[in-house]
PDB file of N, CA and C in Angstrom:
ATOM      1  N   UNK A   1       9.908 -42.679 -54.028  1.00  0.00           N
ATOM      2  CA  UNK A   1       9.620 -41.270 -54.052  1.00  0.00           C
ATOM      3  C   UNK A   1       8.394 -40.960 -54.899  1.00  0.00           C
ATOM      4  N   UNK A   2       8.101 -41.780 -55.633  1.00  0.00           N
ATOM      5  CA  UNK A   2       6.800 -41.706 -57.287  1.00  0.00           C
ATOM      6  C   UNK A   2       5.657 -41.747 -55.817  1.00  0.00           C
ATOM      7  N   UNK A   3       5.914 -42.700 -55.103  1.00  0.00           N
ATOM      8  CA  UNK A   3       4.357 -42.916 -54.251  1.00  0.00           C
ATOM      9  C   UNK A   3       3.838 -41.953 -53.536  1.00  0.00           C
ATOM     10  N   UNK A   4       5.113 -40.734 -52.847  1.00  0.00           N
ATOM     11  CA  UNK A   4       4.928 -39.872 -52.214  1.00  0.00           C
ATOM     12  C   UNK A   4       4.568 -38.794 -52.480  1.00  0.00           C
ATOM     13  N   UNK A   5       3.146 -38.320 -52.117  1.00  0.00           N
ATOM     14  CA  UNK A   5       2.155 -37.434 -52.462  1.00  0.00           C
ATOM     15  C   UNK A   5       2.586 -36.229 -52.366  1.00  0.00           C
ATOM     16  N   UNK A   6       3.554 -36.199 -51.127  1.00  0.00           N
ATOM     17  CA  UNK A   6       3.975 -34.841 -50.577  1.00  0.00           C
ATOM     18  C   UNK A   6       4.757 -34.176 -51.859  1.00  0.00           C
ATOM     19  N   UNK A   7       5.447 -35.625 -52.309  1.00  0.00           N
ATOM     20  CA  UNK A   7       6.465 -34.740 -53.482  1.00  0.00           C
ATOM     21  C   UNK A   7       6.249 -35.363 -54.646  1.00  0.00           C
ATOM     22  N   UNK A   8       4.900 -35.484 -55.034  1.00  0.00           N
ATOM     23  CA  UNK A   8       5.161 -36.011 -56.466  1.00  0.00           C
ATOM     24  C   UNK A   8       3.429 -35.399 -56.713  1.00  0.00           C
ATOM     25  N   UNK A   9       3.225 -34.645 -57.433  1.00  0.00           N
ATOM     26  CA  UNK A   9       1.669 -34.434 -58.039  1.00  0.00           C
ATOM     27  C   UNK A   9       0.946 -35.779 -58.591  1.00  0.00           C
ATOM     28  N   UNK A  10       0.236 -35.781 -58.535  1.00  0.00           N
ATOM     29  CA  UNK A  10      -0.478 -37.014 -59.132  1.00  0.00           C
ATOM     30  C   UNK A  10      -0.724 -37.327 -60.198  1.00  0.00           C
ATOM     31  N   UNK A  11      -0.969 -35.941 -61.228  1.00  0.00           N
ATOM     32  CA  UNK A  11      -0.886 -36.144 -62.705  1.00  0.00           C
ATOM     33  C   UNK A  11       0.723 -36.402 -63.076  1.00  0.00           C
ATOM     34  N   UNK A  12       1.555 -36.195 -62.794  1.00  0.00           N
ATOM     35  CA  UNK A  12       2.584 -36.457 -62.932  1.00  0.00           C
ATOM     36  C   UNK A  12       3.306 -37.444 -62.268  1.00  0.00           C
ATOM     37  N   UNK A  13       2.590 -38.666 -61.747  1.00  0.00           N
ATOM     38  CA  UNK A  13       3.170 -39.887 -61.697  1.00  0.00           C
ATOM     39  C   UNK A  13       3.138 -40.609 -62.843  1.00  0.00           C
ATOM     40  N   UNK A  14       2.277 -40.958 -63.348  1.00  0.00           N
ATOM     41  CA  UNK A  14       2.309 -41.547 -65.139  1.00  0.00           C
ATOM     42  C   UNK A  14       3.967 -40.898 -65.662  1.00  0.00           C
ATOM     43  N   UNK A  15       3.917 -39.893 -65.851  1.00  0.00           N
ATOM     44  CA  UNK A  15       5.044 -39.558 -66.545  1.00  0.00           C
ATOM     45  C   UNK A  15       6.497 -39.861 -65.620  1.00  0.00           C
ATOM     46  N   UNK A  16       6.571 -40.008 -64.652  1.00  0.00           N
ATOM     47  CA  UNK A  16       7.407 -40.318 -64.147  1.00  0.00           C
ATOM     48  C   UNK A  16       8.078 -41.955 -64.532  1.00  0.00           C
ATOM     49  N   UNK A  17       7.133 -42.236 -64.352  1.00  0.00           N
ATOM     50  CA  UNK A  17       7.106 -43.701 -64.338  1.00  0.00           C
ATOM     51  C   UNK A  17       7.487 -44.480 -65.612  1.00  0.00           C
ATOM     52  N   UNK A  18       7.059 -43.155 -66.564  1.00  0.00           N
ATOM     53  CA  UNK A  18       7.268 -43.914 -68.200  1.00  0.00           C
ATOM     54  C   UNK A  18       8.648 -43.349 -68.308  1.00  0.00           C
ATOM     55  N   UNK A  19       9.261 -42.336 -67.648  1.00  0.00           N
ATOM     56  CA  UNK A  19      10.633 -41.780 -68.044  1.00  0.00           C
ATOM     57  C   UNK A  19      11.417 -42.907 -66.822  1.00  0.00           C
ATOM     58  N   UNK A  20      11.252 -43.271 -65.946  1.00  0.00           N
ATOM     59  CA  UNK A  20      12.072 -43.997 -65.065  1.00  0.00           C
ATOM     60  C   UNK A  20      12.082 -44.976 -66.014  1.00  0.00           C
ATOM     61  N   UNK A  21      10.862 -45.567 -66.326  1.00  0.00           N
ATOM     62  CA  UNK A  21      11.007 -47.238 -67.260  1.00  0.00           C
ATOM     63  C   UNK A  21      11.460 -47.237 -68.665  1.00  0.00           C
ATOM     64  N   UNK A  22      11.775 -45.756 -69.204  1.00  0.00           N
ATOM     65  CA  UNK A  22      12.299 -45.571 -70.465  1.00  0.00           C
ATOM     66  C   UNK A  22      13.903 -45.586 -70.212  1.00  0.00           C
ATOM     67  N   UNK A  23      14.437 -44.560 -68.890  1.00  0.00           N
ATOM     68  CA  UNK A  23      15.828 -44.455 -68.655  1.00  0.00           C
ATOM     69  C   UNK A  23      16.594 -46.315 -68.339  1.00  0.00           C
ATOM     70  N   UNK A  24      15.443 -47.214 -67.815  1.00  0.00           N
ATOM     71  CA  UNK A  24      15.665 -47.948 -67.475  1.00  0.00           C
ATOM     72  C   UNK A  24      16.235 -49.054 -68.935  1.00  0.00           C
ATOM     73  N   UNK A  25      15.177 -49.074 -70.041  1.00  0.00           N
ATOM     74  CA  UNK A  25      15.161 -49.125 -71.199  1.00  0.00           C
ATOM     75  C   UNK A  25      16.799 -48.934 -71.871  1.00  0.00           C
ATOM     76  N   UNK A  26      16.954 -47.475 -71.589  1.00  0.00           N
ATOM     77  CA  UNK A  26      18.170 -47.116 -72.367  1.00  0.00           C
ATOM     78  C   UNK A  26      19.319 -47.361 -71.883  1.00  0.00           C
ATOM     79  N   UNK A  27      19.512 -47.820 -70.155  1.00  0.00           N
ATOM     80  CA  UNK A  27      20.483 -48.717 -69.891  1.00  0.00           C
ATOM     81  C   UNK A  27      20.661 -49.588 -70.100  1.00  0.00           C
ATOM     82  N   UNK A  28      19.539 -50.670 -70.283  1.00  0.00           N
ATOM     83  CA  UNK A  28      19.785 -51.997 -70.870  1.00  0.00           C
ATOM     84  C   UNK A  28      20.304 -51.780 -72.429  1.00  0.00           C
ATOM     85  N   UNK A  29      19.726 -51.380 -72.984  1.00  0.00           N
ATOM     86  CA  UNK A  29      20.138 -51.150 -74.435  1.00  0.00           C
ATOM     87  C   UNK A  29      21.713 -50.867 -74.434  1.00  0.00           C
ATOM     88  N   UNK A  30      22.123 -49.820 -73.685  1.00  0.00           N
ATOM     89  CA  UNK A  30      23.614 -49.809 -73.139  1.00  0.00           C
ATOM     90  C   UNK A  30      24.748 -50.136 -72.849  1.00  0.00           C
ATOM     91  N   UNK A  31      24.197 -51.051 -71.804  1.00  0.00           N
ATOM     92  CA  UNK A  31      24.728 -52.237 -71.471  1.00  0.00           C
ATOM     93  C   UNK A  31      24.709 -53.577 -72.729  1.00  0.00           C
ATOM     94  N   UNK A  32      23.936 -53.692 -73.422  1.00  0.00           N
ATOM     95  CA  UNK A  32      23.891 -54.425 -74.546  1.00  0.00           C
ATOM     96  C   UNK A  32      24.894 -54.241 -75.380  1.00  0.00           C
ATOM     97  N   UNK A  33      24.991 -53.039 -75.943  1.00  0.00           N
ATOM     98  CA  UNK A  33      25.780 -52.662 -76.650  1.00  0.00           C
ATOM     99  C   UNK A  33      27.356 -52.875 -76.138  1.00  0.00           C
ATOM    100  N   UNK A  34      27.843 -52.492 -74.868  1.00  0.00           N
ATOM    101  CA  UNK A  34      29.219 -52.739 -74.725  1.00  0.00           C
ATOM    102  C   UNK A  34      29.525 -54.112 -74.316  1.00  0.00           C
ATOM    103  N   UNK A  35      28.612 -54.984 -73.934  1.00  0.00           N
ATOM    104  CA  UNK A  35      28.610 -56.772 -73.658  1.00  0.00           C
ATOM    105  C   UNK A  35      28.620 -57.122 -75.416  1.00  0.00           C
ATOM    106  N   UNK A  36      28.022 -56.688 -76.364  1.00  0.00           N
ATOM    107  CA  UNK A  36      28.289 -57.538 -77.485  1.00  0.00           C
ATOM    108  C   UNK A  36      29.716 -57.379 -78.079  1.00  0.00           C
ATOM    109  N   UNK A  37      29.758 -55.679 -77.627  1.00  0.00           N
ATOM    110  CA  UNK A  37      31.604 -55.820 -77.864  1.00  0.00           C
ATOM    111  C   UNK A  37      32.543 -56.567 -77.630  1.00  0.00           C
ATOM    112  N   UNK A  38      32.570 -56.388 -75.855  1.00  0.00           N
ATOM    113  CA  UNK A  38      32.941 -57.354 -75.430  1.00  0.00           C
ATOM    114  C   UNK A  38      32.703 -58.714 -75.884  1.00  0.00           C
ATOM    115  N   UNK A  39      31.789 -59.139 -76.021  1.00  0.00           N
ATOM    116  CA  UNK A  39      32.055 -60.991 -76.483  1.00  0.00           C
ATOM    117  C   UNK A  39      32.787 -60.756 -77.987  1.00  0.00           C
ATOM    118  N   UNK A  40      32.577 -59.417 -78.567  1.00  0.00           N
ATOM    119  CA  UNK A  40      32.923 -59.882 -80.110  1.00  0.00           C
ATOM    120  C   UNK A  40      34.366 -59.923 -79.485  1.00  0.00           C
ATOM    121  N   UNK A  41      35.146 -58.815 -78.776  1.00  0.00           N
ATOM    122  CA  UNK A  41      36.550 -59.102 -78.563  1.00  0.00           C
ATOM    123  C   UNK A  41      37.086 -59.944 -77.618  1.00  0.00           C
ATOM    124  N   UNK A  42      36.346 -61.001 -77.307  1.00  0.00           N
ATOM    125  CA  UNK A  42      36.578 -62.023 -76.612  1.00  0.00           C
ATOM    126  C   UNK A  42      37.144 -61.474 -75.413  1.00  0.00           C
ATOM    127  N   UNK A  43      36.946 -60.538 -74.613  1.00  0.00           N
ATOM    128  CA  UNK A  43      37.331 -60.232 -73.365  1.00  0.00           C
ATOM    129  C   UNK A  43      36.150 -60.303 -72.474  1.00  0.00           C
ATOM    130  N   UNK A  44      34.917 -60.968 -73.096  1.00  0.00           N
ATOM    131  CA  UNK A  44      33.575 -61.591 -71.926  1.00  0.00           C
ATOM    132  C   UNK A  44      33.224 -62.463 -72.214  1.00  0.00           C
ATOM    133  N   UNK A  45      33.065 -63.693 -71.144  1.00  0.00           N
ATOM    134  CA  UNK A  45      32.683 -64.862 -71.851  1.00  0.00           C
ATOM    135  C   UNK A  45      31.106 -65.283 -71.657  1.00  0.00           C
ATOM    136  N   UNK A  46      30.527 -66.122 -72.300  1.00  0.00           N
ATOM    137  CA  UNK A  46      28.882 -66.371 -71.955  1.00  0.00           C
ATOM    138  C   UNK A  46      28.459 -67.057 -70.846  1.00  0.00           C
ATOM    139  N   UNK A  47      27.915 -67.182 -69.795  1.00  0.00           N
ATOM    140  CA  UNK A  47      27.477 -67.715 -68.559  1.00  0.00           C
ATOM    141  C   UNK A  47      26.882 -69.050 -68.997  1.00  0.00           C
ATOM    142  N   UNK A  48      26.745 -70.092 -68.364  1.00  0.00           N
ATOM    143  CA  UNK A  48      26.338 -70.827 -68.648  1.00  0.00           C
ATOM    144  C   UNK A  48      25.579 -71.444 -67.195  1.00  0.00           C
ATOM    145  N   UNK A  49      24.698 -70.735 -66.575  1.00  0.00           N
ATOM    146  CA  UNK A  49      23.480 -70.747 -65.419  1.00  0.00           C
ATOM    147  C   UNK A  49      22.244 -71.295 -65.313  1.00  0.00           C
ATOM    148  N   UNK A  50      21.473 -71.770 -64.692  1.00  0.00           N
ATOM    149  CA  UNK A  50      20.107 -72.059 -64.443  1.00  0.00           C
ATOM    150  C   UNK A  50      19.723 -70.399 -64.327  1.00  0.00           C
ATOM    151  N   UNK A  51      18.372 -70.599 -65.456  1.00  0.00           N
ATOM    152  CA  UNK A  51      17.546 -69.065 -65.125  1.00  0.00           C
ATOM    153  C   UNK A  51      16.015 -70.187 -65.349  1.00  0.00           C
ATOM    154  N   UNK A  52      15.531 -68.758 -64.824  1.00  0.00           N
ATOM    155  CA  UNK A  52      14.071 -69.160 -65.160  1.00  0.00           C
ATOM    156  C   UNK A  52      13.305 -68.473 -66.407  1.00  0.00           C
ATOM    157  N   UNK A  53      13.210 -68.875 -67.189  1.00  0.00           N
ATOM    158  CA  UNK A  53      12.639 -68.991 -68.390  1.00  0.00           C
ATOM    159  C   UNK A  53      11.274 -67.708 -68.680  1.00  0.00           C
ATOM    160  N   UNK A  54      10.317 -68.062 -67.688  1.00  0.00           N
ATOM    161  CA  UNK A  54       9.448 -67.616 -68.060  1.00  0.00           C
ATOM    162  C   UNK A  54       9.217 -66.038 -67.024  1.00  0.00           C
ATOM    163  N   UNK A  55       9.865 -66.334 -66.041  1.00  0.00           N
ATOM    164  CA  UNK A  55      10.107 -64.995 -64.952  1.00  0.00           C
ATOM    165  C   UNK A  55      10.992 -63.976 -66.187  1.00  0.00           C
ATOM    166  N   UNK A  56      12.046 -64.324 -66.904  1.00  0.00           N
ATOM    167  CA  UNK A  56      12.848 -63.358 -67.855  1.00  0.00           C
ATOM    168  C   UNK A  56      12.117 -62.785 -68.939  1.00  0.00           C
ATOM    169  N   UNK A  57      10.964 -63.748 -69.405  1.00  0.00           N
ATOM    170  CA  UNK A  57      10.127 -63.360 -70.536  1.00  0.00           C
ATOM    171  C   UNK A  57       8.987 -62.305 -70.094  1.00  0.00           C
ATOM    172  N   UNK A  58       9.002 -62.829 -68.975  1.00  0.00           N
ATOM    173  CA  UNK A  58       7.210 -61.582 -68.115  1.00  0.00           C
ATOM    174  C   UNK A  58       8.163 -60.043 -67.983  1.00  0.00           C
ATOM    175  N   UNK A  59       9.183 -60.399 -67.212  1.00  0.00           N
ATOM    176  CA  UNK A  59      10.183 -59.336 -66.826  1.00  0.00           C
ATOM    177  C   UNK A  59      10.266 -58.437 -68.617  1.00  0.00           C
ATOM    178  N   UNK A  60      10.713 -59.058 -69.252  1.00  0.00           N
ATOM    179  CA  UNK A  60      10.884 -58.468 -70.709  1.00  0.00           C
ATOM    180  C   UNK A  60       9.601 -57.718 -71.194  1.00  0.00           C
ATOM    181  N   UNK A  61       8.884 -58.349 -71.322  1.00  0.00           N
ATOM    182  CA  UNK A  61       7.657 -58.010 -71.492  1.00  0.00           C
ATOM    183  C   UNK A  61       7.248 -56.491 -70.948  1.00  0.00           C
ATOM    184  N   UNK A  62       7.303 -56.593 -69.480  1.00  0.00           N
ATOM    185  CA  UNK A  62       6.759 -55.701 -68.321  1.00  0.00           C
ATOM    186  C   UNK A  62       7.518 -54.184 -68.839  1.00  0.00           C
ATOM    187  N   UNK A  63       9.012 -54.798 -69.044  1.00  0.00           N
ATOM    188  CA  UNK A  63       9.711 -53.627 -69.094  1.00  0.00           C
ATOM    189  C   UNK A  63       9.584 -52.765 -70.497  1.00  0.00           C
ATOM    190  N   UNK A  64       8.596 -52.995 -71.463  1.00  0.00           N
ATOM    191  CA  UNK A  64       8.068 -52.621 -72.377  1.00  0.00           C
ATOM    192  C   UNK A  64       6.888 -52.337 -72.104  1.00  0.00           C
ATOM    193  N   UNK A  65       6.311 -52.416 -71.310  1.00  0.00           N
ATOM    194  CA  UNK A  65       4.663 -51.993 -71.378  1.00  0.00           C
ATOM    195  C   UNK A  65       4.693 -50.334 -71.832  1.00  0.00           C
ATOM    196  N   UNK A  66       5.197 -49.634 -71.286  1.00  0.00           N
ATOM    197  CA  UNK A  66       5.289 -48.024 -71.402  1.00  0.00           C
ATOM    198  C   UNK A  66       5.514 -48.187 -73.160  1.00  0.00           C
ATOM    199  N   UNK A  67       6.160 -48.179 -73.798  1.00  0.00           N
ATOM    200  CA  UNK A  67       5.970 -48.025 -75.130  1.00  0.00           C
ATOM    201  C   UNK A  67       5.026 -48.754 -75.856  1.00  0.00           C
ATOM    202  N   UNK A  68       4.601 -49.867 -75.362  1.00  0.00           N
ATOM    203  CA  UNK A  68       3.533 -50.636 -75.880  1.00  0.00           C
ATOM    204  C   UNK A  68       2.406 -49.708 -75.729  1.00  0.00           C
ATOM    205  N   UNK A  69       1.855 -49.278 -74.656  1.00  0.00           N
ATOM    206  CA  UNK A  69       0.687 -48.747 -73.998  1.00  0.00           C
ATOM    207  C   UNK A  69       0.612 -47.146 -74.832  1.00  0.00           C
ATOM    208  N   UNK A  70       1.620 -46.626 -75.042  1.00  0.00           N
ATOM    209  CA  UNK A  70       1.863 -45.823 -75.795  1.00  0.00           C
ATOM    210  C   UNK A  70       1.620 -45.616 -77.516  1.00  0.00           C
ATOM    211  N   UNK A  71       1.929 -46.941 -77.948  1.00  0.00           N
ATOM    212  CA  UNK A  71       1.875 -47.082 -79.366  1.00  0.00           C
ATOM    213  C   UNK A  71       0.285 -47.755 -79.477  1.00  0.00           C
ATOM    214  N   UNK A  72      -0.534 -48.200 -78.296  1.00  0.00           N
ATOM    215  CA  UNK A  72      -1.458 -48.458 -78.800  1.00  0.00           C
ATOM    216  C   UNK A  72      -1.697 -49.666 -79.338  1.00  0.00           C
ATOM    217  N   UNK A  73      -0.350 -50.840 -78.829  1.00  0.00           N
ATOM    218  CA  UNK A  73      -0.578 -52.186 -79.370  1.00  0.00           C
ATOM    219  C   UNK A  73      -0.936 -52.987 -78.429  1.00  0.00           C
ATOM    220  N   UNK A  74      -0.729 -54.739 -78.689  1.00  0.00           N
ATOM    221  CA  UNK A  74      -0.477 -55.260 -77.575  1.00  0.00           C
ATOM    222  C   UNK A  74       0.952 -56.209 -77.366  1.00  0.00           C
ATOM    223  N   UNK A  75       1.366 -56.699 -76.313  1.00  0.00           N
ATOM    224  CA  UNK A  75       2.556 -57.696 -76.575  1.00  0.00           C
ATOM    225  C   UNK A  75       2.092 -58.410 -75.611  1.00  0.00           C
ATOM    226  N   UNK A  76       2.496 -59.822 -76.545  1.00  0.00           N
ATOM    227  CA  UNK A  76       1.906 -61.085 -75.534  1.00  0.00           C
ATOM    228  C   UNK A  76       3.121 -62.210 -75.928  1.00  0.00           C
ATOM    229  N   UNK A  77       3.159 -62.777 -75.165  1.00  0.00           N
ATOM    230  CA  UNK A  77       4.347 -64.328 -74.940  1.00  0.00           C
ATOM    231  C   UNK A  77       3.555 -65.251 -74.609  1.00  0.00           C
ATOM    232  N   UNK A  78       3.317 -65.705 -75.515  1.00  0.00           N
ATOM    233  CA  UNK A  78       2.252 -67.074 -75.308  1.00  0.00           C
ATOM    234  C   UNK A  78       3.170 -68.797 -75.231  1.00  0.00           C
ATOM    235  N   UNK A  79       3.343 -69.091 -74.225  1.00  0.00           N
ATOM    236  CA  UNK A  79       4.036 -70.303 -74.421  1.00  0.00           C
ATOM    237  C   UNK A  79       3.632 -71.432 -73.968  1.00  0.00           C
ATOM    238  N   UNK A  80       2.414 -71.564 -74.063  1.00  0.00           N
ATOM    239  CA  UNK A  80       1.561 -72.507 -73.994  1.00  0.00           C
ATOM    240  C   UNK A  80       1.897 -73.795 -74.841  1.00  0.00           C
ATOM    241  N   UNK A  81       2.022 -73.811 -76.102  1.00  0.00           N
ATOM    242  CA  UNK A  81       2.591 -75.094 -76.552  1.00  0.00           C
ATOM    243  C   UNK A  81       3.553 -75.805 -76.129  1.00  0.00           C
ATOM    244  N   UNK A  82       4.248 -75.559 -75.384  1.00  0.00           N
ATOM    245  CA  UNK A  82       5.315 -76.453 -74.834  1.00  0.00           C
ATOM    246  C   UNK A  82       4.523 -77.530 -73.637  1.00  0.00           C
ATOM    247  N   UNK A  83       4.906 -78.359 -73.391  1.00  0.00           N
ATOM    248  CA  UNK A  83       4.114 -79.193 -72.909  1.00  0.00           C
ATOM    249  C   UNK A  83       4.451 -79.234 -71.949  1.00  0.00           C
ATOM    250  N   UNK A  84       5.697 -79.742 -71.284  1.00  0.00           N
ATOM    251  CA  UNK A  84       5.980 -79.351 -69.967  1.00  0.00           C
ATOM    252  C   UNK A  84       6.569 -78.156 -69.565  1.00  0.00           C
ATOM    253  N   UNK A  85       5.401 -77.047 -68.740  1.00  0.00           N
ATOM    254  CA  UNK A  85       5.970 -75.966 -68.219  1.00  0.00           C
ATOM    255  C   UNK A  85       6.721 -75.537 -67.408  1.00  0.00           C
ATOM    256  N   UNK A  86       7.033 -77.072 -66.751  1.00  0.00           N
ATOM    257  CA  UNK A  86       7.665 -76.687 -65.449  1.00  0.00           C
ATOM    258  C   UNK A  86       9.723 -76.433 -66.075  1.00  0.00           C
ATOM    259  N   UNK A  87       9.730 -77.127 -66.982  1.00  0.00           N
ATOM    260  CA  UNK A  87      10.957 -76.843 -68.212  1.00  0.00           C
ATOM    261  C   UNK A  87      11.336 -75.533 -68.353  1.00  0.00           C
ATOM    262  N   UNK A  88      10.768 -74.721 -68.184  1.00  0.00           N
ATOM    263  CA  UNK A  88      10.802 -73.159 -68.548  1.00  0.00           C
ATOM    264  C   UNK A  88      11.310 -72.428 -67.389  1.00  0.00           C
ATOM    265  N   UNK A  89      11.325 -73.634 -66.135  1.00  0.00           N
ATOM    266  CA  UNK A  89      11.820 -73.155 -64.818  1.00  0.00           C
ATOM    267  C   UNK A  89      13.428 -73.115 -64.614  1.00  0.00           C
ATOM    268  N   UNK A  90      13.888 -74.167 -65.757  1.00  0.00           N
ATOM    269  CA  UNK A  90      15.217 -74.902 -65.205  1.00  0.00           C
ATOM    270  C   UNK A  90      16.000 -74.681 -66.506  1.00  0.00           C
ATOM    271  N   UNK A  91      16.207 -73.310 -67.206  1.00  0.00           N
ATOM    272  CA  UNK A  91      16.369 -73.438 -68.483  1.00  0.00           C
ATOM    273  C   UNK A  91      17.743 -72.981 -68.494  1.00  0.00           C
ATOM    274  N   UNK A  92      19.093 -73.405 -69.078  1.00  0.00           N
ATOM    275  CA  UNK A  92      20.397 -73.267 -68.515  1.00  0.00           C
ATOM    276  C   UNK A  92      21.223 -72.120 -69.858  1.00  0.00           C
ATOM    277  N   UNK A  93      21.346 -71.342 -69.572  1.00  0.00           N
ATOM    278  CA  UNK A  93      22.258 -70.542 -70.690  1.00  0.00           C
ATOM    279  C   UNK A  93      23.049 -69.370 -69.608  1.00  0.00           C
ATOM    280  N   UNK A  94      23.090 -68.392 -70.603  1.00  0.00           N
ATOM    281  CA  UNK A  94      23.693 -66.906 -69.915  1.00  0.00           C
ATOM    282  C   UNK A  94      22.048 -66.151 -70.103  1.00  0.00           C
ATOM    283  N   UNK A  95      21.807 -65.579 -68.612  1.00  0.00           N
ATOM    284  CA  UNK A  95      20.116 -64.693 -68.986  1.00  0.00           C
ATOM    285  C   UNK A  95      20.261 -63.635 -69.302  1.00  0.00           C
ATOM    286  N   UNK A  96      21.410 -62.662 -69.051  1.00  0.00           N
ATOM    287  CA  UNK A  96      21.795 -61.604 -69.262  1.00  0.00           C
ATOM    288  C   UNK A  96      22.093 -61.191 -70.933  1.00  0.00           C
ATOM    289  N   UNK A  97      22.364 -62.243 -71.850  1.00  0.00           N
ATOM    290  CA  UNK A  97      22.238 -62.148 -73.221  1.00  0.00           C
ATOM    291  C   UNK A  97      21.715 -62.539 -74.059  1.00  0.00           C
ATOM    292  N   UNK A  98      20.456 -63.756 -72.983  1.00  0.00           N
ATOM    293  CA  UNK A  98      19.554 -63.923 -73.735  1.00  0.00           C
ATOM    294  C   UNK A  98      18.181 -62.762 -73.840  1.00  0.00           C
ATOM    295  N   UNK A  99      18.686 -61.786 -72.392  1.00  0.00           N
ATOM    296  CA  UNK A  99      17.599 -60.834 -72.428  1.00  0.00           C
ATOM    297  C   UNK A  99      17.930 -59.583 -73.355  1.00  0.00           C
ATOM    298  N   UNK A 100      19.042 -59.666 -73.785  1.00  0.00           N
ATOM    299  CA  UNK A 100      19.717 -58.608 -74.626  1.00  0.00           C
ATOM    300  C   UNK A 100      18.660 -59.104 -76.051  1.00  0.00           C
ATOM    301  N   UNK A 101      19.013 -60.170 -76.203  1.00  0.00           N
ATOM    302  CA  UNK A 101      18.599 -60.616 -77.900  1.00  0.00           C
ATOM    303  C   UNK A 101      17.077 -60.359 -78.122  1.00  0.00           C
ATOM    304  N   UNK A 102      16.018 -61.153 -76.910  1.00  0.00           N
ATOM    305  CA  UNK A 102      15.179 -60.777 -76.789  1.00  0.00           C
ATOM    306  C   UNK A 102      14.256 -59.471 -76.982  1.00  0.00           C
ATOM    307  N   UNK A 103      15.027 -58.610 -76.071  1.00  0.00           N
ATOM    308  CA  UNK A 103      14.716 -57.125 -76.168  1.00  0.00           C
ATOM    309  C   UNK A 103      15.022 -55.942 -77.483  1.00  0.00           C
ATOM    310  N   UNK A 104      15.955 -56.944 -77.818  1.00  0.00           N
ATOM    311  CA  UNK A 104      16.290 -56.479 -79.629  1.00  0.00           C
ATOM    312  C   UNK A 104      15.156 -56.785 -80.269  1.00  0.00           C
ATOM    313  N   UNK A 105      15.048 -57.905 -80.225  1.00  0.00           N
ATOM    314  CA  UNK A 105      13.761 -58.124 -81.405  1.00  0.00           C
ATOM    315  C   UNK A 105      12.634 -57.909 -80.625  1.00  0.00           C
ATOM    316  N   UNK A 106      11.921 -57.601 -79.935  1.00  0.00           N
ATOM    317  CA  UNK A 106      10.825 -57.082 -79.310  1.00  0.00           C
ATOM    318  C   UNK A 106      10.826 -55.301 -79.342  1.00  0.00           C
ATOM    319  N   UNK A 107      12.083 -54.751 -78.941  1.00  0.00           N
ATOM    320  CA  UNK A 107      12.067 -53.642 -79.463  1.00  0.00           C
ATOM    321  C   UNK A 107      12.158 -53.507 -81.353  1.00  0.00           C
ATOM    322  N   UNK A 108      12.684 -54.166 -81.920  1.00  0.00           N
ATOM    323  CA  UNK A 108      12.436 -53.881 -83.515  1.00  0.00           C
ATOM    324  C   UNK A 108      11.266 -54.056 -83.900  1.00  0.00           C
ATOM    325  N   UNK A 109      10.681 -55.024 -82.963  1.00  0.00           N
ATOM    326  CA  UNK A 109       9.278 -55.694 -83.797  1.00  0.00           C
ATOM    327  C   UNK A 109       8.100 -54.426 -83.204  1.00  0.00           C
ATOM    328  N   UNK A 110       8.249 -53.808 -82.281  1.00  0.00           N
ATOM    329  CA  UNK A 110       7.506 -52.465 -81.553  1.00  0.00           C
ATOM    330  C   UNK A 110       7.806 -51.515 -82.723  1.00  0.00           C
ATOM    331  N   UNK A 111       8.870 -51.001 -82.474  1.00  0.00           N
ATOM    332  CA  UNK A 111       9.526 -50.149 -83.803  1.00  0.00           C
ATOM    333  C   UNK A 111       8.765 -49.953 -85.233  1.00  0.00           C
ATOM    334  N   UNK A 112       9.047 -51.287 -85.997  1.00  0.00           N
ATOM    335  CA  UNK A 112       8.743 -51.352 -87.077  1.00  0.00           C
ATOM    336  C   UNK A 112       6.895 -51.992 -87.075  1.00  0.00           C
TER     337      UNK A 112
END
């Protein structure tokens, strides 16, 4: 609907876009919050999956640009030192709480 001219002004796609990717923001945060409950009361357990490593980190990233771009900084994930990259393809945990932890400290480190 953001693309459609008929119903969306054009100066007011930017803002759309930063409130869709902010609401988007505050569900994850959300959802964070009642999954750590859950594991603290042991009624969720941790996944233990093939994710891809570096698709979760761009994704993380991306989904911060609006406050980044906003505050005027930059955020970068440089993971170049690792030697084999293709490792970052086949990386086995739960992604869903490793993107929680992530986004904690990327949002604190924005924050502060």
């Amino acid at each position: 609907l953001v693309d459609d001219p008929r119903l969306v002004i054009k100066e007011h796609k930017d803002s759309l876009l930063t409130v869709h990717s902010c609401s988007e923001h505050l569900r994850h945060l959300l959802d964070s919050v009642l999954n750590f409950a859950r594991l603290d009361s042991r009624t969720q357990q941790s996944e233990d999956t093939p994710f891809d490593l570096e698709f979760l980190l761009d994704s993380i990233l991306r989904s911060f640009s609006p406050i980044v771009e906003s505050k005027g900084v930059r955020l970068v994930c440089d993971v170049s030192y690792l030697s084999n990259i293709s490792a970052l393809s086949c990386v086995r945990g739960d992604a869903h709480l490793f993107r929680q932890v992530v986004q904690n400290i990327v949002g604190n480190a924005i924050k502060f």
